[in-house]
N, C-alpha and C. Protein backbone atom coordinates (compact mmCIF):
# COMPACT_ATOMS: atom_id res chain seq x y z
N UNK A 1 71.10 -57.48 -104.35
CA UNK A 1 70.22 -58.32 -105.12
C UNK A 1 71.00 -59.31 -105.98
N UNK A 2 71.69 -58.53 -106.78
CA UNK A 2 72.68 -60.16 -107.16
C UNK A 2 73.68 -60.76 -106.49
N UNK A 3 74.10 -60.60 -105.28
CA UNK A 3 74.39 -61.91 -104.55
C UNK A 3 73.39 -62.33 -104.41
N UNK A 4 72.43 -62.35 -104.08
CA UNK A 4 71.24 -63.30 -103.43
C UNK A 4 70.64 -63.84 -104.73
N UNK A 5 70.83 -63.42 -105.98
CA UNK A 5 70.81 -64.31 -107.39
C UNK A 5 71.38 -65.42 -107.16
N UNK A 6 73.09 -65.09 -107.13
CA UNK A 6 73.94 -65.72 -107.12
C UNK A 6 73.92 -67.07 -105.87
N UNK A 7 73.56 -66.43 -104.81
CA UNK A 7 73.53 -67.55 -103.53
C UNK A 7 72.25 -68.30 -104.19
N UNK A 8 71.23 -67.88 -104.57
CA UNK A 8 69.98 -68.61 -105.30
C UNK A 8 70.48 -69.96 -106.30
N UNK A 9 71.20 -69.18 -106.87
CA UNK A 9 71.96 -70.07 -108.45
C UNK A 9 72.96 -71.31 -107.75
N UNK A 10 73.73 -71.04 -106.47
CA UNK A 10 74.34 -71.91 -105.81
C UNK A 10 73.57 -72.81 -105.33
N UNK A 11 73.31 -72.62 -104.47
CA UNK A 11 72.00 -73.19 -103.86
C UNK A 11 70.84 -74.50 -104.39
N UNK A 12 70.60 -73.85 -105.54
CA UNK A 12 69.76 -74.68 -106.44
C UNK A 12 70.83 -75.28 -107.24
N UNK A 13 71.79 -75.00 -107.63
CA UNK A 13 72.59 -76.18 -108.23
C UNK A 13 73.29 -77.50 -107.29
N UNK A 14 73.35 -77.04 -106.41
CA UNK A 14 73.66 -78.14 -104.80
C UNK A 14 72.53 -78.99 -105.18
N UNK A 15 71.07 -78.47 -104.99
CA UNK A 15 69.96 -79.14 -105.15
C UNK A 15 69.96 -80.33 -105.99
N UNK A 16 69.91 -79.89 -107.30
CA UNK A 16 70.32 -80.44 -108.59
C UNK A 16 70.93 -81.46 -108.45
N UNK A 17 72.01 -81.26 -107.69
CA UNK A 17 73.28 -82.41 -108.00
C UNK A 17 72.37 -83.79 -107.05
N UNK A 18 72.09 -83.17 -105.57
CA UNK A 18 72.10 -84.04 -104.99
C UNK A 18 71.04 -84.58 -105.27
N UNK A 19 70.13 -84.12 -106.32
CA UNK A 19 68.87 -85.12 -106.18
C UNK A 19 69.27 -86.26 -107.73
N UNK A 20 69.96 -86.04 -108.40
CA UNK A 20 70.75 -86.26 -109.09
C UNK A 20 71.21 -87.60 -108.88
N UNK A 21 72.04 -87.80 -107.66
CA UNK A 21 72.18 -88.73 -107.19
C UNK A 21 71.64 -89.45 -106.43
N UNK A 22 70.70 -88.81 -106.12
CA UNK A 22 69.85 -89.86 -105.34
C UNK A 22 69.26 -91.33 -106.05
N UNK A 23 69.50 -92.16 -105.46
CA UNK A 23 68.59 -93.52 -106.13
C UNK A 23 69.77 -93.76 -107.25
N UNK A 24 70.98 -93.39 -107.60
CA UNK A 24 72.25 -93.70 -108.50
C UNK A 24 72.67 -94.92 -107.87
N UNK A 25 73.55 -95.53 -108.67
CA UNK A 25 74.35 -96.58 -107.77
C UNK A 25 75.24 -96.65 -107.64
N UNK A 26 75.34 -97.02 -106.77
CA UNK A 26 77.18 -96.50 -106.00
C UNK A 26 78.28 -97.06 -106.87
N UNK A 27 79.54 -95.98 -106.46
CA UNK A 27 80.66 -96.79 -107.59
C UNK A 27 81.37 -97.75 -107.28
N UNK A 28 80.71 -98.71 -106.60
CA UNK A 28 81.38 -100.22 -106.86
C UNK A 28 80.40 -100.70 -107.07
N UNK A 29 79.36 -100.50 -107.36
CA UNK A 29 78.18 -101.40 -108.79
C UNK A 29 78.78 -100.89 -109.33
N UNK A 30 78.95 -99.58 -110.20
CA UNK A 30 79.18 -99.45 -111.62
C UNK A 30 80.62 -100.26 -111.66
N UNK A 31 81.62 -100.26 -110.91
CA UNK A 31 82.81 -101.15 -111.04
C UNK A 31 82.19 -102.46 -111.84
N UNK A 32 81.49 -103.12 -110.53
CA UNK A 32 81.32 -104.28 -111.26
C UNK A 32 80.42 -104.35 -112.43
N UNK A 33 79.76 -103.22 -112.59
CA UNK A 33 79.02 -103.68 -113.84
C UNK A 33 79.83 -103.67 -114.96
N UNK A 34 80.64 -103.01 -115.11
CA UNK A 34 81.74 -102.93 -116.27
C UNK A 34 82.37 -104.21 -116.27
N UNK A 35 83.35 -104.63 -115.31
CA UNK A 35 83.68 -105.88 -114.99
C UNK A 35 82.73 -106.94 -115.71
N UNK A 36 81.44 -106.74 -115.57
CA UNK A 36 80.71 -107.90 -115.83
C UNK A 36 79.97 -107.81 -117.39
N UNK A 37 79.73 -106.65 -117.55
CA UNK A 37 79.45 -106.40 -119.17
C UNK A 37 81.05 -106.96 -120.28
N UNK A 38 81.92 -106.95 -118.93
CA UNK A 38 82.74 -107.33 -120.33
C UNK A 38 83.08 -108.90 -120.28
N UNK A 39 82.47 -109.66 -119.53
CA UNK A 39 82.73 -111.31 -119.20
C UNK A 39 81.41 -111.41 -120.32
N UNK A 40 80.14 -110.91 -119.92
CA UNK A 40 78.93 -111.20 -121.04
C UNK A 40 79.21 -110.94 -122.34
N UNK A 41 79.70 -109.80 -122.55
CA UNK A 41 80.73 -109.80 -124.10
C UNK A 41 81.08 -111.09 -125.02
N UNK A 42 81.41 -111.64 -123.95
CA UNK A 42 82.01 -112.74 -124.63
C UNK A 42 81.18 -113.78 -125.13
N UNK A 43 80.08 -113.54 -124.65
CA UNK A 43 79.21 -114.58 -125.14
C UNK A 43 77.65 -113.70 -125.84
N UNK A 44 77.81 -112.93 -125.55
CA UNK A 44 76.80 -111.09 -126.57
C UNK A 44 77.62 -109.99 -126.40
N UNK A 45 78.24 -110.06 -128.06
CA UNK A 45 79.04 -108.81 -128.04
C UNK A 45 78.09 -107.78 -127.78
N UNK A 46 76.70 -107.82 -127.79
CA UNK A 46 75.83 -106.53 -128.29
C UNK A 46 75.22 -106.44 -126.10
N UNK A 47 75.71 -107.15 -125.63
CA UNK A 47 74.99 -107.31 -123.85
C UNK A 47 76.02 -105.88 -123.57
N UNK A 48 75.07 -105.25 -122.70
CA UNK A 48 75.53 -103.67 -122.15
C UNK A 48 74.73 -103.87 -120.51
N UNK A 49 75.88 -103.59 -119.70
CA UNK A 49 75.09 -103.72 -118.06
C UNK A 49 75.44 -102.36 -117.53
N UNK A 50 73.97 -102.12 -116.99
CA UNK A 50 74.10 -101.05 -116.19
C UNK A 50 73.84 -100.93 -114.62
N UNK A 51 74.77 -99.85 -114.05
CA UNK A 51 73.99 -100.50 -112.92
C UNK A 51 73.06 -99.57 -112.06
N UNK A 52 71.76 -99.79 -111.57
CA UNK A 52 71.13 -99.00 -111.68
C UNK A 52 71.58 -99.25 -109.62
N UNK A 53 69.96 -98.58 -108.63
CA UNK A 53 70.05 -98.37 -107.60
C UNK A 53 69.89 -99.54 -107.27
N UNK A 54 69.59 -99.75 -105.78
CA UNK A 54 70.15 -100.69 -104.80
C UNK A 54 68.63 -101.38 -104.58
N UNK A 55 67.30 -100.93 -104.83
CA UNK A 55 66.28 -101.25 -104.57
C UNK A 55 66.01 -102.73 -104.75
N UNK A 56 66.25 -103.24 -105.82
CA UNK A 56 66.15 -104.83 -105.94
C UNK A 56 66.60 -105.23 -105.25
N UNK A 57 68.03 -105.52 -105.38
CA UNK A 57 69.08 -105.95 -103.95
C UNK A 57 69.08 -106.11 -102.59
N UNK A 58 68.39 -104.85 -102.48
CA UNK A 58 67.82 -104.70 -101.04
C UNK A 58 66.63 -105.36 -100.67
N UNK A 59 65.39 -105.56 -101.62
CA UNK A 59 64.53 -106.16 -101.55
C UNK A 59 64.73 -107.70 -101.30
N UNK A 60 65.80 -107.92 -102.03
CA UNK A 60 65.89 -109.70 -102.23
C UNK A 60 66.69 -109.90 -100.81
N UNK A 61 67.84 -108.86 -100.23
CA UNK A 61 68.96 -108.75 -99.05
C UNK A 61 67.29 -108.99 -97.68
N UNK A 62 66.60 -107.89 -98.00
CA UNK A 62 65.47 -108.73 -96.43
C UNK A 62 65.10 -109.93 -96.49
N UNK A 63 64.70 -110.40 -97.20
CA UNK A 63 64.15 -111.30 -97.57
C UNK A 63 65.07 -113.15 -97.85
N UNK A 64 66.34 -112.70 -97.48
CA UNK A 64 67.10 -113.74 -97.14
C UNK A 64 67.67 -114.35 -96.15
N UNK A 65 67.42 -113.79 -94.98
CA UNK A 65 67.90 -114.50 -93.75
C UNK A 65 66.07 -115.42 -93.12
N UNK A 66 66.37 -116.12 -92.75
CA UNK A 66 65.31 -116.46 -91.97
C UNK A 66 65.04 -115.58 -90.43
N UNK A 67 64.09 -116.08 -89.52
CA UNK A 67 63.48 -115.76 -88.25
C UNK A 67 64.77 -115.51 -87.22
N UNK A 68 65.67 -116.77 -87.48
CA UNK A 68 66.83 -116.39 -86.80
C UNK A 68 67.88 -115.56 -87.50
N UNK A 69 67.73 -115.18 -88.19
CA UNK A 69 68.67 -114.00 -88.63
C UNK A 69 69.51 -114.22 -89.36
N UNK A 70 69.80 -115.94 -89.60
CA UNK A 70 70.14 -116.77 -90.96
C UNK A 70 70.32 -116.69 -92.14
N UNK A 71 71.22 -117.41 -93.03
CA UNK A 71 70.94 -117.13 -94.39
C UNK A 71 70.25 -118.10 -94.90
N UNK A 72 68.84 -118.20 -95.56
CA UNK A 72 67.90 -119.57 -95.62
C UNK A 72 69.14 -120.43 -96.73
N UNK A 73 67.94 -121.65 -96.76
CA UNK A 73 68.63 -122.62 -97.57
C UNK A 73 68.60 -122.19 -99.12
N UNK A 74 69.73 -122.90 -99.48
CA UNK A 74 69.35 -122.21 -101.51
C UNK A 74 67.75 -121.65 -102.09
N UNK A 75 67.44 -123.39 -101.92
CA UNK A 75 65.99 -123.19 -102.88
C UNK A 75 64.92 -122.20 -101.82
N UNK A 76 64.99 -122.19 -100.77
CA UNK A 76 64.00 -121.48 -100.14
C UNK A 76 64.58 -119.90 -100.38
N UNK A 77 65.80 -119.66 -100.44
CA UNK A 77 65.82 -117.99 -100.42
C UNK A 77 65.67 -117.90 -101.96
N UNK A 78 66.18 -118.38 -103.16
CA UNK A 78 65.63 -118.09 -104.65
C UNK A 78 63.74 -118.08 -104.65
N UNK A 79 63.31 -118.79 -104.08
CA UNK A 79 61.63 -118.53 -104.08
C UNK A 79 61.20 -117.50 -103.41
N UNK A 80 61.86 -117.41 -102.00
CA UNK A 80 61.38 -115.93 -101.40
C UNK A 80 61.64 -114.85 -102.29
N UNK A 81 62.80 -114.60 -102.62
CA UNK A 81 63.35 -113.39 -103.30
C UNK A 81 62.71 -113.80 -104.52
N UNK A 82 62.50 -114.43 -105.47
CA UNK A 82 61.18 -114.59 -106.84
C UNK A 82 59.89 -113.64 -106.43
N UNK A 83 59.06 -114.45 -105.13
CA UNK A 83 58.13 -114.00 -104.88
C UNK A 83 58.39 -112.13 -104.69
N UNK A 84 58.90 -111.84 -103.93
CA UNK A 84 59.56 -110.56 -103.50
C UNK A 84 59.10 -109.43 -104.58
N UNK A 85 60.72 -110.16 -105.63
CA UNK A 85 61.00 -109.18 -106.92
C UNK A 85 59.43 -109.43 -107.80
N UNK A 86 59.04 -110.21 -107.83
CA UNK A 86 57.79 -110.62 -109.16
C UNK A 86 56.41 -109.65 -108.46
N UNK A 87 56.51 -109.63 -107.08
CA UNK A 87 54.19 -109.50 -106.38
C UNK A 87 54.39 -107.88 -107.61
N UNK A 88 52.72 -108.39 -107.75
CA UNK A 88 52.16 -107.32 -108.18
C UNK A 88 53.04 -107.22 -109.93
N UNK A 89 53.06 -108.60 -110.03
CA UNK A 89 53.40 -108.82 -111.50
C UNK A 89 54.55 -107.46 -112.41
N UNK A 90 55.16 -107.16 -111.18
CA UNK A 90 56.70 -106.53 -111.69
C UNK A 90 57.45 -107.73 -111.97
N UNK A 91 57.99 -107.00 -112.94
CA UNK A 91 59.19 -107.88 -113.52
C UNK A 91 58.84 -108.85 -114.60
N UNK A 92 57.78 -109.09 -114.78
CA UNK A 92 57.36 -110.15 -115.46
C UNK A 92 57.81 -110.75 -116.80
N UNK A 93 58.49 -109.36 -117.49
CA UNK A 93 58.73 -109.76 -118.61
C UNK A 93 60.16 -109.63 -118.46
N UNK A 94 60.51 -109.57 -117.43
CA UNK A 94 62.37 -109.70 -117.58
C UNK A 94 62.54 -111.08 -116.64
N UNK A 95 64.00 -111.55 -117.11
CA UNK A 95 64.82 -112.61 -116.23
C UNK A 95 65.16 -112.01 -115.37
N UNK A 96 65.40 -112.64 -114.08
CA UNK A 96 65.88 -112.56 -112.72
C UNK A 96 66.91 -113.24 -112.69
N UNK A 97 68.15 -112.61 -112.58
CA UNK A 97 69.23 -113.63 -111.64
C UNK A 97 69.94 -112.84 -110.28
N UNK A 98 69.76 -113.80 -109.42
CA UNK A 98 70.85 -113.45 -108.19
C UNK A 98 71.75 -113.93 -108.11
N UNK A 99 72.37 -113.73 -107.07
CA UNK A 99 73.84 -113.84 -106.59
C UNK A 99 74.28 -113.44 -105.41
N UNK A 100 74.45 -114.01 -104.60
CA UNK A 100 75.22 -113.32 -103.03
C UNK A 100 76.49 -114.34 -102.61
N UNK A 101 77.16 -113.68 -102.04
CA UNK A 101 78.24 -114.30 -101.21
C UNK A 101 79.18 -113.39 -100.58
N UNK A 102 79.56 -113.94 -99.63
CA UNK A 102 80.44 -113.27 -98.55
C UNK A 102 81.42 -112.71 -99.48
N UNK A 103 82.13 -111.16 -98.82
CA UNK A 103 82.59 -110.25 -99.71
C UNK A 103 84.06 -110.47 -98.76
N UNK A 104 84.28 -110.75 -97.93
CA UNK A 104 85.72 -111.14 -97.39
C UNK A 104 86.76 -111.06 -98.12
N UNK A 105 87.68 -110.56 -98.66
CA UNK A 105 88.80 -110.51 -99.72
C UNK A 105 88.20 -110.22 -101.07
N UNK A 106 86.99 -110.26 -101.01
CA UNK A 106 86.23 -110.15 -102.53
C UNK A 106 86.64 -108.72 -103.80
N UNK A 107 87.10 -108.74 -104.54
CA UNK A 107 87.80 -107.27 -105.23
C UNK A 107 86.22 -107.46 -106.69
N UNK A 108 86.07 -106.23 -107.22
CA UNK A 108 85.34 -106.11 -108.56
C UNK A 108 85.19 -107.17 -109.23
N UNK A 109 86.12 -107.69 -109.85
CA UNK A 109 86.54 -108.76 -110.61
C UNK A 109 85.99 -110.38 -110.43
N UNK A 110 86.12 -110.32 -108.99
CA UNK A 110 85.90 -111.63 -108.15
C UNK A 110 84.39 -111.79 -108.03
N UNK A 111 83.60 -110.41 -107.63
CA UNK A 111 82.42 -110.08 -107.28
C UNK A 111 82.09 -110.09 -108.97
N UNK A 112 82.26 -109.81 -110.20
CA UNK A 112 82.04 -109.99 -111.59
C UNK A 112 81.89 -111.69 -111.87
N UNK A 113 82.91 -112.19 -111.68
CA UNK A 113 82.80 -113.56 -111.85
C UNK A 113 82.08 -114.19 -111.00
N UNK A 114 82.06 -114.17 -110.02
CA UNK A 114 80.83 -114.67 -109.13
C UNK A 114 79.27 -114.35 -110.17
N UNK A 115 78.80 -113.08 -110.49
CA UNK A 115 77.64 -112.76 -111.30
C UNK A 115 77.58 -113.72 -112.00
N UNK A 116 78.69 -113.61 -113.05
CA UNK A 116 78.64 -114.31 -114.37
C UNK A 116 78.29 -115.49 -114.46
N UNK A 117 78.97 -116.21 -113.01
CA UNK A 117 78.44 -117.87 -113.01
C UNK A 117 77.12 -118.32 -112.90
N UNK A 118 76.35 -116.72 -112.18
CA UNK A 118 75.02 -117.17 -112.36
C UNK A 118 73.80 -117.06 -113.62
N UNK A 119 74.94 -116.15 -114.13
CA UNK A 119 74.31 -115.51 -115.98
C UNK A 119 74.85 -116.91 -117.18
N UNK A 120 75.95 -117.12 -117.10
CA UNK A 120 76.52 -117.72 -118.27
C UNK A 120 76.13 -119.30 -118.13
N UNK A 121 76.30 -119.81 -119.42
CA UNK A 121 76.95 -121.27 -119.29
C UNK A 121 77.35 -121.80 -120.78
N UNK A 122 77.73 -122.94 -120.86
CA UNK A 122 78.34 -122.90 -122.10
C UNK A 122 77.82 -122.36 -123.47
N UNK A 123 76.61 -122.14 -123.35
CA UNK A 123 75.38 -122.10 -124.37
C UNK A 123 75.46 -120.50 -124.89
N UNK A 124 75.96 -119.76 -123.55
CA UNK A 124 75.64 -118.52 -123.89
C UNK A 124 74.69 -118.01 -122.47
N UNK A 125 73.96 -116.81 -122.65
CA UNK A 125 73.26 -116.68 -121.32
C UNK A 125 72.08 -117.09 -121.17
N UNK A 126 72.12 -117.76 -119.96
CA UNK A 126 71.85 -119.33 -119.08
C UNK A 126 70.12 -118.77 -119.04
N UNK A 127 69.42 -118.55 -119.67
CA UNK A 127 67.97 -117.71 -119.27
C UNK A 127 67.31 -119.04 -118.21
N UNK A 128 67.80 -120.43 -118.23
CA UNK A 128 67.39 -121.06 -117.17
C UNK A 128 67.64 -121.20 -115.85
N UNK A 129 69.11 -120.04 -115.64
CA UNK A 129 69.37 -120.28 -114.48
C UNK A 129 68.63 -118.95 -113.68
N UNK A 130 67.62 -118.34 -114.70
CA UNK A 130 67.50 -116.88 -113.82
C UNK A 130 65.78 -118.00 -112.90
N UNK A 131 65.95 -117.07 -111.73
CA UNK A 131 65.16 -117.24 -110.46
C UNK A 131 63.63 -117.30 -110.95
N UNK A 132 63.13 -116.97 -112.11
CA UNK A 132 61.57 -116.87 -112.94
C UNK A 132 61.62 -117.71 -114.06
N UNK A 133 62.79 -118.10 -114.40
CA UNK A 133 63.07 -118.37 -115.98
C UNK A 133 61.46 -119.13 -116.72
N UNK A 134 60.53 -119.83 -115.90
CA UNK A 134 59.55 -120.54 -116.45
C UNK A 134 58.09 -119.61 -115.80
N UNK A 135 58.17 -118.29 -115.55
CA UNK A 135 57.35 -117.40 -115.81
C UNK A 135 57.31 -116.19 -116.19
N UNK A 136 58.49 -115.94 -117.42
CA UNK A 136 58.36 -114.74 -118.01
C UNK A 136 57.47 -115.07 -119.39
N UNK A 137 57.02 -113.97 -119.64
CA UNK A 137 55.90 -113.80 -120.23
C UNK A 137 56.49 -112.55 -121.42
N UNK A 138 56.18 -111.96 -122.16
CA UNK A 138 56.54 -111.15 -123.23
C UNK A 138 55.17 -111.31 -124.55
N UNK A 139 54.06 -110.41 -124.32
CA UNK A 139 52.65 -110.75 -125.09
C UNK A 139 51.74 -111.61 -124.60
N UNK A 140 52.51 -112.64 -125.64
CA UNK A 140 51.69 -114.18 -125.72
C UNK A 140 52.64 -115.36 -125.82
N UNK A 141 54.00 -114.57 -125.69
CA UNK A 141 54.99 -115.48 -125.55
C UNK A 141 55.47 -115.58 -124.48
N UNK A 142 56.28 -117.08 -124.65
CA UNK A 142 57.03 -117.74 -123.20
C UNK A 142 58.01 -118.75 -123.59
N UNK A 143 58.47 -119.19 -122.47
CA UNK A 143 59.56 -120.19 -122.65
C UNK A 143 60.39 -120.03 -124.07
N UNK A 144 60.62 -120.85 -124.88
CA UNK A 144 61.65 -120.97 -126.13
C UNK A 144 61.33 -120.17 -127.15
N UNK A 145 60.11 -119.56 -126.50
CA UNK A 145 59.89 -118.12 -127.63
C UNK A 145 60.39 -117.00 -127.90
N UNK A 146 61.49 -117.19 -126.23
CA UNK A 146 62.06 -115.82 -125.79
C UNK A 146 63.22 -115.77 -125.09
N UNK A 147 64.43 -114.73 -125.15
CA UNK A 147 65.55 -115.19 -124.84
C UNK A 147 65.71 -113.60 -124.31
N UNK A 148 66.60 -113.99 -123.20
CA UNK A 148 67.15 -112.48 -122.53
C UNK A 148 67.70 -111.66 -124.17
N UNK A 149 67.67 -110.16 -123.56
CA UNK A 149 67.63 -109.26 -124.59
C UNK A 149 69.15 -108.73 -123.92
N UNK A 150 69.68 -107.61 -124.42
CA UNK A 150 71.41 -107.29 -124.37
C UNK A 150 71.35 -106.07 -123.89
N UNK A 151 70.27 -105.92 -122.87
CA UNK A 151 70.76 -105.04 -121.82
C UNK A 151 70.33 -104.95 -120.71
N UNK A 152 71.21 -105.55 -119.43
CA UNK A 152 71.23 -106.24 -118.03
C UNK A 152 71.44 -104.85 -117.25
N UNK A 153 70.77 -105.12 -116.67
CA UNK A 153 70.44 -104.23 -115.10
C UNK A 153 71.15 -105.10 -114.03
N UNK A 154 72.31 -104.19 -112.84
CA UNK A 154 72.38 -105.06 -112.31
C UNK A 154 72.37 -104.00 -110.92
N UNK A 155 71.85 -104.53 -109.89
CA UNK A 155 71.53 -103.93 -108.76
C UNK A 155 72.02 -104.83 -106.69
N UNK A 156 73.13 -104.08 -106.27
CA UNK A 156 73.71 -104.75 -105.50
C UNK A 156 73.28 -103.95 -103.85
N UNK A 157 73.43 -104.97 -103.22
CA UNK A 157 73.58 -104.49 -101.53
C UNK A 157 74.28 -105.10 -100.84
N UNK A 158 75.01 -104.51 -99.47
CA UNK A 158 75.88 -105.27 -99.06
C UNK A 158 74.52 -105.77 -97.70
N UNK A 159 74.62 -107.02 -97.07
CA UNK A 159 73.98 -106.53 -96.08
C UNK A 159 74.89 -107.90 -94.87
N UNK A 160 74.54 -108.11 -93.80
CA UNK A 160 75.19 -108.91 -92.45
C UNK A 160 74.58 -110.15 -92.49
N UNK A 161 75.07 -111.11 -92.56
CA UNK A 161 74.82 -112.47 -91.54
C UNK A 161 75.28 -112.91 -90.62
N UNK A 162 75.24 -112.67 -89.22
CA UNK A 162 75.85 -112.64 -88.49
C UNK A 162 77.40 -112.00 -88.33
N UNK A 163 78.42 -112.64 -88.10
CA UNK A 163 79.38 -112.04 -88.56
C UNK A 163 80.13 -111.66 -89.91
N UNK A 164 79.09 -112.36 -90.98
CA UNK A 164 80.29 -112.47 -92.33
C UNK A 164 79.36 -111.42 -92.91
N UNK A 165 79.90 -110.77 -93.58
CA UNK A 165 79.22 -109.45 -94.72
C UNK A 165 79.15 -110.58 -95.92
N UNK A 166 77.99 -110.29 -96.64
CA UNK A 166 77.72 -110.65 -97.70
C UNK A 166 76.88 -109.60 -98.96
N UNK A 167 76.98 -109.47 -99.92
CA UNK A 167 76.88 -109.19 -101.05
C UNK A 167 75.43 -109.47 -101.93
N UNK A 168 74.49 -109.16 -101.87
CA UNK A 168 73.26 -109.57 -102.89
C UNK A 168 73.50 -109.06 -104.21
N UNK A 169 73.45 -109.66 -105.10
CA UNK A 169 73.29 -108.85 -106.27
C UNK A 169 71.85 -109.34 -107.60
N UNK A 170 71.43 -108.60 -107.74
CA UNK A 170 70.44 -109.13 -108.69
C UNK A 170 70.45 -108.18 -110.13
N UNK A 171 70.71 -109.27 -110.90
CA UNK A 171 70.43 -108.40 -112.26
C UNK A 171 69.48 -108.63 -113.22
N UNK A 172 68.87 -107.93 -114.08
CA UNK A 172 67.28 -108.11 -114.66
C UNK A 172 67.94 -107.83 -116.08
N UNK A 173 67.23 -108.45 -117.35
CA UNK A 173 67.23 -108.63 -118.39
C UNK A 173 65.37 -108.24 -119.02
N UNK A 174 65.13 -107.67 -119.86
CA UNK A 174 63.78 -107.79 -119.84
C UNK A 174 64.18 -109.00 -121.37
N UNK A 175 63.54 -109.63 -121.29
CA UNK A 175 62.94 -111.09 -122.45
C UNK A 175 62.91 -110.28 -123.87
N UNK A 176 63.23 -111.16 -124.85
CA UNK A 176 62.84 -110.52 -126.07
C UNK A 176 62.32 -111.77 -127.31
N UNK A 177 62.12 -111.62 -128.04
CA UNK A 177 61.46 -113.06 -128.71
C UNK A 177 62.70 -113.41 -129.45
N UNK A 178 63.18 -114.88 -129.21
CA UNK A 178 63.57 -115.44 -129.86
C UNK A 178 63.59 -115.66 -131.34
N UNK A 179 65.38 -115.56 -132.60
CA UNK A 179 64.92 -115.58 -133.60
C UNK A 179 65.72 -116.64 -133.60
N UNK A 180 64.96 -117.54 -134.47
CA UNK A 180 65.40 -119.05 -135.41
C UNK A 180 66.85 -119.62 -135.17
């Protein structure tokens, strides 16, 4: 009887772990999220990125090749992947930014700075460059009422375009009201 405790107690802690990890994100998101919480630093000491599962990423990764199996044009894959991440009025109150590019020689760092260019700009973080920036909502507020808040979600997939591997990454901010 107590081995079969014991095989019980094993058993269910296997369980544990692996459900545990399920829906985690793999450790080269968390690489780069570190990488990239510390480039945003620099412009919000108080910005903290985490990186959660692959679900966004993946969502925005179908949704970017065209019929032929393509990678669409700029503005048409940022609207698909908007529409995507936003139906059913998810997301609404956070910024959207993406990011993809071929991962070919690409290390943490490289794949960090790539993010950043789509987060930052001289100002600080770019809330116009995210993919919704002129339909987040927060109450009764909008636009200059409200500014990304200092803690970024960032969620990656690798997926194929033909021959070149490429990289989606999308990271979410939820909005917070702007002070003076």
């Amino acid at each position: 009887m107590k081995m079969a405790k014991k095989l019980l107690a094993v058993v269910l802690a296997g369980v544990m772990a692996v459900s545990m990890l399920t829906g985690c994100a793999s450790i080269s998101s968390r690489r780069v999220a570190d990488e990239l919480e510390g480039m945003l630093k620099a412009v919000n000491d108080k910005a903290t990125v985490k990186a959660v599962g692959d679900d966004l990423a993946n969502n925005a990764a179908k949704v970017a090749k065209d019929n032929n199996g393509d990678l669409k044009a700029e503005t048409t894959l940022q609207s698909d992947v908007k529409n995507e991440l936003t139906k059913n009025n998810k997301l609404s109150d956070s910024y959207i930014w993406i990011a993809y590019f071929a991962t070919k020689d690409v290390n943490k760092t490289v794949k960090a700075q790539n993010i950043a260019k789509a987060l930052i700009s001289a100002d600080g973080i770019a809330t116009d460059k995210a993919i919704n920036s002129t339909d987040v909502k927060v109450g009764t507020m909008s636009g200059n009422e409200l500014k990304a808040g200092n803690k970024f979600e960032l969620s990656m997939k690798d997926f194929k375009v033909g021959d070149t591997d490429y990289v989606m990454v999308v990271v979410t901010c939820k909005a917070v009201a702007a002070q003076g």
